[in-house]
PDB file of N, CA and C in Angstrom:
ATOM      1  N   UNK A   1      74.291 152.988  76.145  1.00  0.00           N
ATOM      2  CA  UNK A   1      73.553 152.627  74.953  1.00  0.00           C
ATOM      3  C   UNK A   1      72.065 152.792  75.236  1.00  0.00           C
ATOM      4  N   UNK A   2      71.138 153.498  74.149  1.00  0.00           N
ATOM      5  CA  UNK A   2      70.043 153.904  74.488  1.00  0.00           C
ATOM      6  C   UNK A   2      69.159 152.044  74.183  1.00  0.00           C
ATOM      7  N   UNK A   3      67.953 152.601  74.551  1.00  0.00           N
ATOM      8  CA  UNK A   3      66.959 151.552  73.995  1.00  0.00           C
ATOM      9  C   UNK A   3      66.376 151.634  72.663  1.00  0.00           C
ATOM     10  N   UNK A   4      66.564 152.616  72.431  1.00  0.00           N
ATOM     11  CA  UNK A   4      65.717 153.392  71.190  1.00  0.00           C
ATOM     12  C   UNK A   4      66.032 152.496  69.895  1.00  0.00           C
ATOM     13  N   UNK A   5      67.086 152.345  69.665  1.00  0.00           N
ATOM     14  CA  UNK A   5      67.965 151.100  68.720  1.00  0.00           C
ATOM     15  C   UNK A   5      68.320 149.499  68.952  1.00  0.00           C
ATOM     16  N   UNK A   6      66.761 149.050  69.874  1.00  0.00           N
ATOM     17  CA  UNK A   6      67.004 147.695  69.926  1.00  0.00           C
ATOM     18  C   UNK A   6      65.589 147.340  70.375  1.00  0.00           C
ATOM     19  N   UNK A   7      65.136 146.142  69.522  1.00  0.00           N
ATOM     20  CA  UNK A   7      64.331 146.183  69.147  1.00  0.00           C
ATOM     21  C   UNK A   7      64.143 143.832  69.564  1.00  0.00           C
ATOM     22  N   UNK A   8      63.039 143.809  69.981  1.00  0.00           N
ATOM     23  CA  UNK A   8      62.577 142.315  70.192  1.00  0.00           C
ATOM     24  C   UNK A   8      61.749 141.471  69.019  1.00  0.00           C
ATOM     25  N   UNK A   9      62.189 141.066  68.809  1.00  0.00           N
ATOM     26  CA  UNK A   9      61.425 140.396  67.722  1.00  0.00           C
ATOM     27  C   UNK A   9      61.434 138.984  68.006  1.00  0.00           C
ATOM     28  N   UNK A  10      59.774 138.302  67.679  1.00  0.00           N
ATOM     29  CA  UNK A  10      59.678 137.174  67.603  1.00  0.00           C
ATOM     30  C   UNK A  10      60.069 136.351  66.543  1.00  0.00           C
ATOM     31  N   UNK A  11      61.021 134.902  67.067  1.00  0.00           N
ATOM     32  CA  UNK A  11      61.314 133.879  66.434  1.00  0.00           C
ATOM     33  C   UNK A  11      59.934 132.867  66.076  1.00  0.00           C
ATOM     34  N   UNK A  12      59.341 133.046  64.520  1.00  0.00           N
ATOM     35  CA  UNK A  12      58.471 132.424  64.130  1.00  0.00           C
ATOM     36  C   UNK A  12      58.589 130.870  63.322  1.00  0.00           C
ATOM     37  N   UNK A  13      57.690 130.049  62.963  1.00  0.00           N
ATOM     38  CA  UNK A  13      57.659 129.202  62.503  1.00  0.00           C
ATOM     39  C   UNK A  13      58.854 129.108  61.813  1.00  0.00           C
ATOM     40  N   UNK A  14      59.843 127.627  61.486  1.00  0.00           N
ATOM     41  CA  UNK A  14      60.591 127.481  60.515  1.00  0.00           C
ATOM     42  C   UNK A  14      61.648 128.521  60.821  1.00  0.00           C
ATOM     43  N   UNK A  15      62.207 129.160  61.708  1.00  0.00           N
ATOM     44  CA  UNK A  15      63.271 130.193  62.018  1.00  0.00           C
ATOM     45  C   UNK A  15      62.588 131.296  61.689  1.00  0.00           C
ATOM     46  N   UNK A  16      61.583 131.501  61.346  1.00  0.00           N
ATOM     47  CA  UNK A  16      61.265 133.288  60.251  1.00  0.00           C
ATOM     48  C   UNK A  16      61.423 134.443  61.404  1.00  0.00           C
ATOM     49  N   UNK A  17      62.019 135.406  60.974  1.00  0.00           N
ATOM     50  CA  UNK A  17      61.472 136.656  61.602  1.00  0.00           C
ATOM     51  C   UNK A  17      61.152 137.692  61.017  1.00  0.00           C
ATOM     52  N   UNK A  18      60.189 138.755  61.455  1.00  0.00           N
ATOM     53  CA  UNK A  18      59.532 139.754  60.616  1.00  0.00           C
ATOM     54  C   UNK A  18      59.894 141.230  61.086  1.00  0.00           C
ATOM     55  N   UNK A  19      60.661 141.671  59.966  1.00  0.00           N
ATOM     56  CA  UNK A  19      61.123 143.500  60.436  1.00  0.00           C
ATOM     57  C   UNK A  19      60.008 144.114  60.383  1.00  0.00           C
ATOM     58  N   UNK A  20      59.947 145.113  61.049  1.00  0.00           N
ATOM     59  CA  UNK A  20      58.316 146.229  60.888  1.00  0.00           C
ATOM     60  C   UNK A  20      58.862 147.063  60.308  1.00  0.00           C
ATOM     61  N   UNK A  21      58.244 148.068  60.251  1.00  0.00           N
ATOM     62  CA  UNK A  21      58.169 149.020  58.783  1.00  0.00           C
ATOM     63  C   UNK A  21      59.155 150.257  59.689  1.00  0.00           C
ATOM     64  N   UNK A  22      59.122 150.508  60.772  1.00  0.00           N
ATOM     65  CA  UNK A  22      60.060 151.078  61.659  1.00  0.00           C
ATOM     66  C   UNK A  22      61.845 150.731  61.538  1.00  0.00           C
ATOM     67  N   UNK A  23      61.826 149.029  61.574  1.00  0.00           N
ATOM     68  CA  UNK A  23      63.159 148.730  61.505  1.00  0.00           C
ATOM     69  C   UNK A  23      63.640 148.971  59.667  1.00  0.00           C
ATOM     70  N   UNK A  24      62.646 148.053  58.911  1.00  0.00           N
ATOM     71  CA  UNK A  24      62.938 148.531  57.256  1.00  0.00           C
ATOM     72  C   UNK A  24      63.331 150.061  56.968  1.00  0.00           C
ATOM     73  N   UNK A  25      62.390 150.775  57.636  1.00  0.00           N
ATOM     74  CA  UNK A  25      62.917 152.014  56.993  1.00  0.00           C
ATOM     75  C   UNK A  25      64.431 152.764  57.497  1.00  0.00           C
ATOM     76  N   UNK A  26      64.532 152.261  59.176  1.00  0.00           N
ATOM     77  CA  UNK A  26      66.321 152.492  59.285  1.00  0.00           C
ATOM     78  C   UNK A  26      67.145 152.129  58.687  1.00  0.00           C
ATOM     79  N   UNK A  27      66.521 150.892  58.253  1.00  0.00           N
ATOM     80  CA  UNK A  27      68.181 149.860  57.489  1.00  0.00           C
ATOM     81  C   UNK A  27      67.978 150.111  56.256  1.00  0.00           C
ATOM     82  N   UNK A  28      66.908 151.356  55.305  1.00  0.00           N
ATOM     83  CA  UNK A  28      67.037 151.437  54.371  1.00  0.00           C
ATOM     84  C   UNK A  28      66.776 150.054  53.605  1.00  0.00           C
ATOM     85  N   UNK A  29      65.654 149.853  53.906  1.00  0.00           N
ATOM     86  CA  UNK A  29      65.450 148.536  52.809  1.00  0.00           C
ATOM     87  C   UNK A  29      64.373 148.076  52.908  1.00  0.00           C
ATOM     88  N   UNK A  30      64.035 147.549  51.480  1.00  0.00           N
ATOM     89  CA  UNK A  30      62.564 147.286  51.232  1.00  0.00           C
ATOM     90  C   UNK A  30      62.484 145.867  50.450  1.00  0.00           C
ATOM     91  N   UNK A  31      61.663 145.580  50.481  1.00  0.00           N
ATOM     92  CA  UNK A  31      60.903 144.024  49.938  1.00  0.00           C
ATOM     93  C   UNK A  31      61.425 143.906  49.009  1.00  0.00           C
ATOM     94  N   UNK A  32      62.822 142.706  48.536  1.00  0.00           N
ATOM     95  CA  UNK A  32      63.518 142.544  47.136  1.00  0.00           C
ATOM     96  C   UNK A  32      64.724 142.299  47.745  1.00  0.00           C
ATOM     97  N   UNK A  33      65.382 143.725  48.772  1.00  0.00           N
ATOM     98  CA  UNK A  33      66.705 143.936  49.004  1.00  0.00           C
ATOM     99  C   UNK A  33      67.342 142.919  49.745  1.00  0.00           C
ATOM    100  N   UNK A  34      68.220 142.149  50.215  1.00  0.00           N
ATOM    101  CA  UNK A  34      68.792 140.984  51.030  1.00  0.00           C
ATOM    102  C   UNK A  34      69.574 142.015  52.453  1.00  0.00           C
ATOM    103  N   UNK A  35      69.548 141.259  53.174  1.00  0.00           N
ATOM    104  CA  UNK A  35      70.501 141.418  54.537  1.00  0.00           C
ATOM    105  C   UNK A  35      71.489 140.781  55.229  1.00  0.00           C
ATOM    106  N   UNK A  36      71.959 141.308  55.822  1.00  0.00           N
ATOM    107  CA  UNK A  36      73.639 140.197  56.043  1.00  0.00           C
ATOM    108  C   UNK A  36      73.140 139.807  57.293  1.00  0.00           C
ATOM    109  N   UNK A  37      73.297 138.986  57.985  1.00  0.00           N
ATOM    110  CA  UNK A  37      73.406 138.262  59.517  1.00  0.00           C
ATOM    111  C   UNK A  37      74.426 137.921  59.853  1.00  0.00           C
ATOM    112  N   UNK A  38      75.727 138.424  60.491  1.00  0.00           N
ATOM    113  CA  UNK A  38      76.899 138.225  61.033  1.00  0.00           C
ATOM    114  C   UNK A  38      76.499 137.652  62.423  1.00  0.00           C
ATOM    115  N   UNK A  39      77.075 136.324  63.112  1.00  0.00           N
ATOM    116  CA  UNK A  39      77.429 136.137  64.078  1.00  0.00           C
ATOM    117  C   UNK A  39      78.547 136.183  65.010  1.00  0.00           C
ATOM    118  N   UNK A  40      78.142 136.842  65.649  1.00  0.00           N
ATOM    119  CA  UNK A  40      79.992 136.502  66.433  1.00  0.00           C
ATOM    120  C   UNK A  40      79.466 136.511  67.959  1.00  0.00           C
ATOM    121  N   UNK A  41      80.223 135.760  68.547  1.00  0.00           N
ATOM    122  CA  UNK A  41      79.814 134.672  69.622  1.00  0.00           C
ATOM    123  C   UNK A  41      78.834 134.105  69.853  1.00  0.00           C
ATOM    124  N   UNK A  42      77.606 134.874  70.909  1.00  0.00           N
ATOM    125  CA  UNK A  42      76.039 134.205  70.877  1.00  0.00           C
ATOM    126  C   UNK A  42      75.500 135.903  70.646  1.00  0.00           C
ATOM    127  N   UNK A  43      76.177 136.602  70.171  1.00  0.00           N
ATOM    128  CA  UNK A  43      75.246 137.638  69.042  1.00  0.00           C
ATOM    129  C   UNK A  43      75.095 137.851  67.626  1.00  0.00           C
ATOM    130  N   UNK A  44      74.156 138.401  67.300  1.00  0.00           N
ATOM    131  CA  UNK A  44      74.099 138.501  66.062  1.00  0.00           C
ATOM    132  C   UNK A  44      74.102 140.323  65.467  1.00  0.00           C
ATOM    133  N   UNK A  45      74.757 140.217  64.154  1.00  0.00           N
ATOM    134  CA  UNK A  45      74.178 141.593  64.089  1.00  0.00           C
ATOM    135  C   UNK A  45      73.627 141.820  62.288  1.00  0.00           C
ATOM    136  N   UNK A  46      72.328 142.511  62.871  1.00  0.00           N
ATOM    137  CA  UNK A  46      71.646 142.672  60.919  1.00  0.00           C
ATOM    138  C   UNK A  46      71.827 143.620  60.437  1.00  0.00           C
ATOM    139  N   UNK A  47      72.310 143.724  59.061  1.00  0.00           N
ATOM    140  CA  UNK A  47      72.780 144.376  58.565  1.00  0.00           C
ATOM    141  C   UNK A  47      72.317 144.642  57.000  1.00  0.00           C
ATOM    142  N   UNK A  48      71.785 145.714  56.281  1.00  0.00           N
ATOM    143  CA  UNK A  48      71.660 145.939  54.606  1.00  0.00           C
ATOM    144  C   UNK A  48      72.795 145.302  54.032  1.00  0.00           C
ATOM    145  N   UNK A  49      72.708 144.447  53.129  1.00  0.00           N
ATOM    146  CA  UNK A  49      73.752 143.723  52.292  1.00  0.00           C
ATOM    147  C   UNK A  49      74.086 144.924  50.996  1.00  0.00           C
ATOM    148  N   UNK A  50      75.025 145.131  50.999  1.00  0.00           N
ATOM    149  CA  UNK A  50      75.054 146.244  49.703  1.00  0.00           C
ATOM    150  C   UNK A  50      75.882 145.693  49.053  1.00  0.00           C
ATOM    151  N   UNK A  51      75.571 145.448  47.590  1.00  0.00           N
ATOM    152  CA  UNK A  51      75.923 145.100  46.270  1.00  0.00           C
ATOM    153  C   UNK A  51      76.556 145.628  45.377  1.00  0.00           C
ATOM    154  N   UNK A  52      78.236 145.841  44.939  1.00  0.00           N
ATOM    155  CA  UNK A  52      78.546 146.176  44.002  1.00  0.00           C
ATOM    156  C   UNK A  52      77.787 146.372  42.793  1.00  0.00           C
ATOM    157  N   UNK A  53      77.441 147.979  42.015  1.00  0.00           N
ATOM    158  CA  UNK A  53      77.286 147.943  41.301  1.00  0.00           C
ATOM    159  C   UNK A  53      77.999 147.314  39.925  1.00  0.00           C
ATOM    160  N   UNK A  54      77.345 146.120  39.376  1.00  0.00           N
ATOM    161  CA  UNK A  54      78.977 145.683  38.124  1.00  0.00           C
ATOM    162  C   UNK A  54      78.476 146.321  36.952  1.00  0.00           C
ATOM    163  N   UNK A  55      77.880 147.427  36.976  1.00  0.00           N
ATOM    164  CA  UNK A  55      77.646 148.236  35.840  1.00  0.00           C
ATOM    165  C   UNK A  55      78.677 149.526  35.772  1.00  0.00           C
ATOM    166  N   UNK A  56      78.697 149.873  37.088  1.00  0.00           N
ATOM    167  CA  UNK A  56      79.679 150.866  37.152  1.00  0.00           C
ATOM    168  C   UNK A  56      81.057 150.253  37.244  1.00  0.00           C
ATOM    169  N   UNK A  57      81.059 149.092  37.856  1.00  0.00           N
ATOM    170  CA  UNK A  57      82.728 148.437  37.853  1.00  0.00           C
ATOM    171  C   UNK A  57      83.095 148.882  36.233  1.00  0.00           C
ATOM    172  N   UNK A  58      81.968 148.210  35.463  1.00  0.00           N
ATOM    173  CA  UNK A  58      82.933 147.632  34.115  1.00  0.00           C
ATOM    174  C   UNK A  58      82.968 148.861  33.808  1.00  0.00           C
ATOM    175  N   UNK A  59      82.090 149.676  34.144  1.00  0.00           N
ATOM    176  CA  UNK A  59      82.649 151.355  33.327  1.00  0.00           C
ATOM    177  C   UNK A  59      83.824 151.854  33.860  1.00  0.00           C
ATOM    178  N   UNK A  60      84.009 151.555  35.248  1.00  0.00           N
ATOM    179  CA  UNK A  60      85.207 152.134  35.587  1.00  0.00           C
ATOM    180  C   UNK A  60      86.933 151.265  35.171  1.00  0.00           C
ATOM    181  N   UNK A  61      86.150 150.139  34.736  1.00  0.00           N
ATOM    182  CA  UNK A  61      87.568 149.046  34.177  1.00  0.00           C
ATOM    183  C   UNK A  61      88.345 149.730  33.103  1.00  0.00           C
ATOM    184  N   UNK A  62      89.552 149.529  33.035  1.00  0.00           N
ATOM    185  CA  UNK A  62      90.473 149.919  32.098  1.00  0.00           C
ATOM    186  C   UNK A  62      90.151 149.194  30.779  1.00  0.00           C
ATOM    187  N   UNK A  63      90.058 150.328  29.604  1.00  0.00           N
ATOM    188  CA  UNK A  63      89.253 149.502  28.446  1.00  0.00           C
ATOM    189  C   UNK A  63      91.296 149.195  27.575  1.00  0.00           C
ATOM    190  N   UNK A  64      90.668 147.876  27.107  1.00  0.00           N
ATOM    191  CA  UNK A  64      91.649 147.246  26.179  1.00  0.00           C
ATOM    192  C   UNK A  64      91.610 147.230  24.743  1.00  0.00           C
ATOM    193  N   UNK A  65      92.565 148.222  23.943  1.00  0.00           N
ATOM    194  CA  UNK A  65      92.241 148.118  22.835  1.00  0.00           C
ATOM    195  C   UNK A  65      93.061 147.135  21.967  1.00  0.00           C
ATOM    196  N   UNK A  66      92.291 146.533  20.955  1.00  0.00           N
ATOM    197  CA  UNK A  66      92.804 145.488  20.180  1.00  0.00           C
ATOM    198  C   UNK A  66      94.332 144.836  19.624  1.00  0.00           C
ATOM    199  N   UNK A  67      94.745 146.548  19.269  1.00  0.00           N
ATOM    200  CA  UNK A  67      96.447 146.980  19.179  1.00  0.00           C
ATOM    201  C   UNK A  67      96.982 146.119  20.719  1.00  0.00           C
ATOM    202  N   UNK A  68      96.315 146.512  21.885  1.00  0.00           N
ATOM    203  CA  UNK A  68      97.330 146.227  22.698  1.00  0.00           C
ATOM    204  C   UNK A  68      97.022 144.462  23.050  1.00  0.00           C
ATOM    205  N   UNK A  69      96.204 143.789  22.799  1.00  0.00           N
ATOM    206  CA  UNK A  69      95.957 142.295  22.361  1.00  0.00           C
ATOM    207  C   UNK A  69      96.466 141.974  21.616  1.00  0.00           C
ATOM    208  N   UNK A  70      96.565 141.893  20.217  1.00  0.00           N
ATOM    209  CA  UNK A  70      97.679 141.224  19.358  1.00  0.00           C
ATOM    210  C   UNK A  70      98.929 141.517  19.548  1.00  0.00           C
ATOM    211  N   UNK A  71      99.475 142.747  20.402  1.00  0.00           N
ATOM    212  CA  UNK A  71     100.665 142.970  20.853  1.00  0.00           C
ATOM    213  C   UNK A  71     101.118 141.809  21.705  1.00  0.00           C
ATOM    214  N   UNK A  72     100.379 141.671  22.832  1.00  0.00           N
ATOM    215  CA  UNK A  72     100.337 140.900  23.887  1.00  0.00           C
ATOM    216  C   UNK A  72     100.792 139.190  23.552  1.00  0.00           C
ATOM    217  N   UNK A  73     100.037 139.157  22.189  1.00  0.00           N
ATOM    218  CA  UNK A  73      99.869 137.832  21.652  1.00  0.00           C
ATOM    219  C   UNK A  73     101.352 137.452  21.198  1.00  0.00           C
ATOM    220  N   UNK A  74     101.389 138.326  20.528  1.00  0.00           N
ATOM    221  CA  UNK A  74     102.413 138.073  19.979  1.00  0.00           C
ATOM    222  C   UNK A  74     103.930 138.245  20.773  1.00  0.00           C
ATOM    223  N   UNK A  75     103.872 138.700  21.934  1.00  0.00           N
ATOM    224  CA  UNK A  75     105.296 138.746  22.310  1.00  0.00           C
ATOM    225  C   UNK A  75     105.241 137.265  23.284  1.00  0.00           C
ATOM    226  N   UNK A  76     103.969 136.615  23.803  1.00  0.00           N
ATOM    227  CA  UNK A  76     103.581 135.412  23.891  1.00  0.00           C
ATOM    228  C   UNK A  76     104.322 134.332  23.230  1.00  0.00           C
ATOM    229  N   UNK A  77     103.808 134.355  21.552  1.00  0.00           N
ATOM    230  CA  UNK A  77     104.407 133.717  20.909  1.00  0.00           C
ATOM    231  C   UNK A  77     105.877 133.571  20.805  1.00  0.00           C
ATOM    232  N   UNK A  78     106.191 134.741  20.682  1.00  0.00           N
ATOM    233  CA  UNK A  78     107.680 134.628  20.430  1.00  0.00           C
ATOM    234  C   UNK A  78     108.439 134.031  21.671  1.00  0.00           C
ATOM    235  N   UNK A  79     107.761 134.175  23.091  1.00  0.00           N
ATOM    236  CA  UNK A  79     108.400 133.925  24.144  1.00  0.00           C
ATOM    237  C   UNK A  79     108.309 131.969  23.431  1.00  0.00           C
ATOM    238  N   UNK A  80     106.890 131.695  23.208  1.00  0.00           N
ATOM    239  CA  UNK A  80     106.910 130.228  23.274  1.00  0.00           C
ATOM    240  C   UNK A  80     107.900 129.407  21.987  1.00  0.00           C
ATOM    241  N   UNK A  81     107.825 130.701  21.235  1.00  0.00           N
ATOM    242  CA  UNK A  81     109.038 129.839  19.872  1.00  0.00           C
ATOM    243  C   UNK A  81     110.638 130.171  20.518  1.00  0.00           C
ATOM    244  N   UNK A  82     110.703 130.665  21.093  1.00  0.00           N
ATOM    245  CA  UNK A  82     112.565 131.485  22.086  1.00  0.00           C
ATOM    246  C   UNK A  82     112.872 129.695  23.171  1.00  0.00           C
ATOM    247  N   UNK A  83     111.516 129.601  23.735  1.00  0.00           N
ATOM    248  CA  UNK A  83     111.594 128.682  24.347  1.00  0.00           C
ATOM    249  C   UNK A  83     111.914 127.056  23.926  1.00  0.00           C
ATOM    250  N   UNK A  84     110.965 126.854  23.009  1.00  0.00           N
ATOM    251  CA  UNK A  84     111.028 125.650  21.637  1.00  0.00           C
ATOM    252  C   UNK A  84     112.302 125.540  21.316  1.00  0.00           C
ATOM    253  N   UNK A  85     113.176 126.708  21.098  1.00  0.00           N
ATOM    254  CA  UNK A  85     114.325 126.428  20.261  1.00  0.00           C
ATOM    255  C   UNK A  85     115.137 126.016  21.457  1.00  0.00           C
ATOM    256  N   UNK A  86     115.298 126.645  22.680  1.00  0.00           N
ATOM    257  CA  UNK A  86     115.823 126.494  23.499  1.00  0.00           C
ATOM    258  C   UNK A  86     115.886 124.939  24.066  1.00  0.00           C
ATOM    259  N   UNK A  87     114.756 124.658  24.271  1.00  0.00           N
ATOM    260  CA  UNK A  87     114.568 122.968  24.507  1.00  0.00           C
ATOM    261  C   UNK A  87     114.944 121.920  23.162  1.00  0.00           C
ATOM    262  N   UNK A  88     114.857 121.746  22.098  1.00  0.00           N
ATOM    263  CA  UNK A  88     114.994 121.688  21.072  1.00  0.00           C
ATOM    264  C   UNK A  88     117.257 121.499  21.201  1.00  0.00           C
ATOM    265  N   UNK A  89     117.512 122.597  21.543  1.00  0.00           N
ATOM    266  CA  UNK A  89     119.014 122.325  21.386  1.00  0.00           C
ATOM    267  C   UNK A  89     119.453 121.422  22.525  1.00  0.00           C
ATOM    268  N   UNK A  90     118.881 121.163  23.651  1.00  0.00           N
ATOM    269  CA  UNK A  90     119.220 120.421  24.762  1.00  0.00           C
ATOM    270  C   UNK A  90     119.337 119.040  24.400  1.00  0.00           C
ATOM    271  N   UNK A  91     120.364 118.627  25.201  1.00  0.00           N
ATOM    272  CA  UNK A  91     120.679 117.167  24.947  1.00  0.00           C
ATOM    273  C   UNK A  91     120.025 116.442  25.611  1.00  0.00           C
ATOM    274  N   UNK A  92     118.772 115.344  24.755  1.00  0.00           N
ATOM    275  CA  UNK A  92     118.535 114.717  25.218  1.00  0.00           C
ATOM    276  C   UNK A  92     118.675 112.815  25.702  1.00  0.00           C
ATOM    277  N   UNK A  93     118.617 112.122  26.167  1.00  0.00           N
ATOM    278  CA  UNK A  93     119.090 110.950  26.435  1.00  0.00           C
ATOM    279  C   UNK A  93     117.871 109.884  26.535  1.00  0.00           C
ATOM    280  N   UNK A  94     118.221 108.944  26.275  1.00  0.00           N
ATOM    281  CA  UNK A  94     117.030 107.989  25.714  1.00  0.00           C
ATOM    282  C   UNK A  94     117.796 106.730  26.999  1.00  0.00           C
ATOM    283  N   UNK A  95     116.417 106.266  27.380  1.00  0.00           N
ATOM    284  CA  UNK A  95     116.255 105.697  28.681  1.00  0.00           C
ATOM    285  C   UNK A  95     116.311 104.024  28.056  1.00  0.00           C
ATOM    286  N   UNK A  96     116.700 102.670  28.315  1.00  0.00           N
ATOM    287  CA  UNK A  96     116.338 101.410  28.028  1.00  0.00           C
ATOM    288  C   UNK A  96     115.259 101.201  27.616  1.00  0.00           C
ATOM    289  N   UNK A  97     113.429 101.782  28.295  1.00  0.00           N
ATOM    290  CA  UNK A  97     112.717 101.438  28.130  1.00  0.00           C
ATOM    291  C   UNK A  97     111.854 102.334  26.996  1.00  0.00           C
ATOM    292  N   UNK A  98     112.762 103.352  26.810  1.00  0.00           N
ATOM    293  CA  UNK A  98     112.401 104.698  25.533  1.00  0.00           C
ATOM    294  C   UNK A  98     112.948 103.649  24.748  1.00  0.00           C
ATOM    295  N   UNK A  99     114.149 102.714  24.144  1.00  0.00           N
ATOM    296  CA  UNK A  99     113.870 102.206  22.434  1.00  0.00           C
ATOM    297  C   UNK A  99     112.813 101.035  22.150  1.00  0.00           C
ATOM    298  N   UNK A 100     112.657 101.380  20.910  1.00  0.00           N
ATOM    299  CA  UNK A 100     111.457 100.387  20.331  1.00  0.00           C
ATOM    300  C   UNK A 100     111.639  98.795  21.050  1.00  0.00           C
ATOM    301  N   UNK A 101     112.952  98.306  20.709  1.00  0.00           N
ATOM    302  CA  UNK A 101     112.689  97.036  20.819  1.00  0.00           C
ATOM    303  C   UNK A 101     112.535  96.424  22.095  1.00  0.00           C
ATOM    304  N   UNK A 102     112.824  97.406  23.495  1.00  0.00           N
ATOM    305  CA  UNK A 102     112.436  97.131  24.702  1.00  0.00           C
ATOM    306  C   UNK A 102     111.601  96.523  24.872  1.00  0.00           C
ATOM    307  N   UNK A 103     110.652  96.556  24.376  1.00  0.00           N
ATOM    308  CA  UNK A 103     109.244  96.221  25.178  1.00  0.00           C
ATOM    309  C   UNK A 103     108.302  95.236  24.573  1.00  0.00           C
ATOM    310  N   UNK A 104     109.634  94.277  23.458  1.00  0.00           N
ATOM    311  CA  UNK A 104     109.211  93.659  22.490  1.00  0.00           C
ATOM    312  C   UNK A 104     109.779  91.933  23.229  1.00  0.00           C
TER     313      UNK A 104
END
């Protein structure tokens, strides 16, 4: 491993440390952009944080058209009225403390 890619930097006030314009311009990044700090054991390694574009996500998302929403809805429904009837025919049984005058 060369030297050329490691670099000393002072630990300043309050934890701070300061990249020079040497390290910014390798890691591709400038004043705004964030960086990752991974630790693993007693090293560290810095890294450009790169950010999903969610402009391009949602362009690339599968678009939903309305037809296929009220479709959706509706086979919903019917599942929840299939179900209703279903519970609805079951026998149910009433407990001592289920009639009125129990608790009187």
């Amino acid at each position: 491993m060369s030297d050329e890619n490691i670099y000393i930097l002072d630990v300043e006030d309050k934890g701070r440390i300061y990249l020079s314009k040497e390290i910014m311009k390798k890691l591709a990044i400038v004043s705004g952009h964030k960086i990752k700090l991974e630790i693993q054991d007693q090293s560290a390694i810095l890294s450009r944080h790169q950010i999903k574009d969610p402009f391009q996500e949602a362009k690339n998302k599968k678009k939903v058209e309305f037809s296929d929403l009220f479709e959706k809805q509706k086979k919903q429904k019917e599942q929840a009225n299939k179900t209703f009837e279903e519970r609805v025919k079951e026998k149910h049984t009433f407990r001592e403390e289920d009639k009125r005058d129990f608790w009187d």
